[in-house]
Protein backbone atom coordinates (compact mmCIF):
# COMPACT_ATOMS: atom_id res chain seq x y z
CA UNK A 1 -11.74 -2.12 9.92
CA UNK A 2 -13.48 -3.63 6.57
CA UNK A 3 -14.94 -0.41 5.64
CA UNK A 4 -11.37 1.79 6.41
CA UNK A 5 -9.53 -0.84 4.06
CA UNK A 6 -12.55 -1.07 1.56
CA UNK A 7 -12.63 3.01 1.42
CA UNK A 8 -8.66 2.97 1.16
CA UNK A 9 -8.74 0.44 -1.62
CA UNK A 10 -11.86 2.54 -3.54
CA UNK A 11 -9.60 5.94 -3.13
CA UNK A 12 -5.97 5.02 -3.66
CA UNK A 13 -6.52 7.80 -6.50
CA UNK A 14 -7.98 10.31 -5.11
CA UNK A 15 -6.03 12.58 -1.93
CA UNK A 16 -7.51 10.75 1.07
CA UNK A 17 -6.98 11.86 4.61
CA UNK A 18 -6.86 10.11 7.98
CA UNK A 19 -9.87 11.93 8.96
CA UNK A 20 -11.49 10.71 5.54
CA UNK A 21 -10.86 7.10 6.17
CA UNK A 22 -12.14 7.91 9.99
CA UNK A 23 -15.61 9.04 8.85
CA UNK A 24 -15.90 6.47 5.64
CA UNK A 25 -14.87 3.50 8.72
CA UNK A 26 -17.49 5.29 11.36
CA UNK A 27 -14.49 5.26 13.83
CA UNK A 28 -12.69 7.91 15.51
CA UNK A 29 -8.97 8.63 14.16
CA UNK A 30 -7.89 7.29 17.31
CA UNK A 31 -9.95 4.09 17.53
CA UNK A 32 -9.05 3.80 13.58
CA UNK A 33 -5.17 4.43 13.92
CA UNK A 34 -5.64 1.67 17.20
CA UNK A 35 -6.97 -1.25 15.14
CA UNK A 36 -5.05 -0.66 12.17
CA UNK A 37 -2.04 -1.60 14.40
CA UNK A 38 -3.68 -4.13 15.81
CA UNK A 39 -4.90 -6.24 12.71
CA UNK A 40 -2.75 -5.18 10.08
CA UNK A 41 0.71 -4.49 11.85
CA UNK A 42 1.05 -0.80 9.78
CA UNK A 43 -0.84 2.76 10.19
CA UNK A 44 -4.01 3.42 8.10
CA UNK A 45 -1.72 6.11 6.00
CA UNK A 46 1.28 3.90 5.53
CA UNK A 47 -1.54 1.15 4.50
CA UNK A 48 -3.02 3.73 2.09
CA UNK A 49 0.32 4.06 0.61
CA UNK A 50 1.07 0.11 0.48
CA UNK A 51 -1.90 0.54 -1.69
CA UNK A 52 -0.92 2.71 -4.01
CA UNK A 53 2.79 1.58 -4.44
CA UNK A 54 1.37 -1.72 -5.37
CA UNK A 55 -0.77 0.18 -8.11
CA UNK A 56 1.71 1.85 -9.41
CA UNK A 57 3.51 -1.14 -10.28
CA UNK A 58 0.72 -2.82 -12.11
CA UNK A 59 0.80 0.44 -13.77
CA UNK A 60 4.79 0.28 -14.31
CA UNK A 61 4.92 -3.53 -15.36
CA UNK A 62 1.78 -3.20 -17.48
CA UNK A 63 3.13 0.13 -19.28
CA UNK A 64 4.43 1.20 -22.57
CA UNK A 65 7.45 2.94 -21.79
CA UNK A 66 7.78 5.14 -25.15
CA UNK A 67 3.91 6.18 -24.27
CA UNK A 68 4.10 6.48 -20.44
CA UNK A 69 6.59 7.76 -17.53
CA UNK A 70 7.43 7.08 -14.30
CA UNK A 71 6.28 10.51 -13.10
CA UNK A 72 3.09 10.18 -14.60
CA UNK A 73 2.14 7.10 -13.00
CA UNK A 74 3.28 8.37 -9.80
CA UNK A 75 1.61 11.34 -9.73
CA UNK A 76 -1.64 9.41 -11.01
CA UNK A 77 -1.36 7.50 -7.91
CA UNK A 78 -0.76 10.53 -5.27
CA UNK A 79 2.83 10.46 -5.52
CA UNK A 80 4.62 14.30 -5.61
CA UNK A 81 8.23 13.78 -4.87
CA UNK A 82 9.13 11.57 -7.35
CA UNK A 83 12.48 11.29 -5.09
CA UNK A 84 10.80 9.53 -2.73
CA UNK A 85 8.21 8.28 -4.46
CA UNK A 86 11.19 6.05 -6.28
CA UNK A 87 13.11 5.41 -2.66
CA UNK A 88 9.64 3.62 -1.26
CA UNK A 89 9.22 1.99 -4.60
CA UNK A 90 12.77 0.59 -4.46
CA UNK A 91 12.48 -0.69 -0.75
CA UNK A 92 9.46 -2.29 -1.61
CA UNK A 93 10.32 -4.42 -4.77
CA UNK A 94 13.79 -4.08 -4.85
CA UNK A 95 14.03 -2.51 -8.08
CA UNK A 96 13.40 1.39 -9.53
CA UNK A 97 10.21 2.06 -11.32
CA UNK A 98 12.44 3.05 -14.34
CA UNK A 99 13.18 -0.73 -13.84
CA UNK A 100 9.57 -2.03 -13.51
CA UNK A 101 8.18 0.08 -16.66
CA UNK A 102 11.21 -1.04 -19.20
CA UNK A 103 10.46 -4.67 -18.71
């Protein structure tokens, strides 16, 4: 389970598959899928994306916004719908990213 979490944490960037975290953990999807319910209460891909909502807020709160936009911190963290990309953001910190990256 260290090496799935380390490999998610190393990758957030980059497009990272359950099959990816599988191979970088030595485990099978199955056995992988298993203990991430087990220890960590989620799935490895809603972990992986855990991961990168939290990034994208250091990103947001840390941002200029007349230099930066939402969209391009969301894509530069994997996110593509920026719909719901901003519906998992709100649910997670109770605010909108246009929120986060004004303050």
């Amino acid at each position: 389970m260290r090496r799935a979490v380390a490999y998610i944490d190393e990758h957030a960037q980059d497009p990272v598959t359950l099959a990816d975290v599988a191979s970088a953990s030595r485990l099978s999807v199955r056995a992988l899928q298993a203990g991430f319910r087990r220890y960590l209460d989620t799935t490895p891909m809603g972990y992986l994306q855990k991961v990168r909502l939290s990034s994208a807020r250091l990103d947001l709160l840390a941002g200029d916004p007349t230099r930066e936009t939402v969209a391009a911190i969301a894509r530069r963290w994997g996110f593509t719908h920026l719909g719901r990309f901003a519906s998992s953001y709100r649910a997670a910190f109770g605010e909108l990213p246009s929120e986060s990256l004004r303050r």
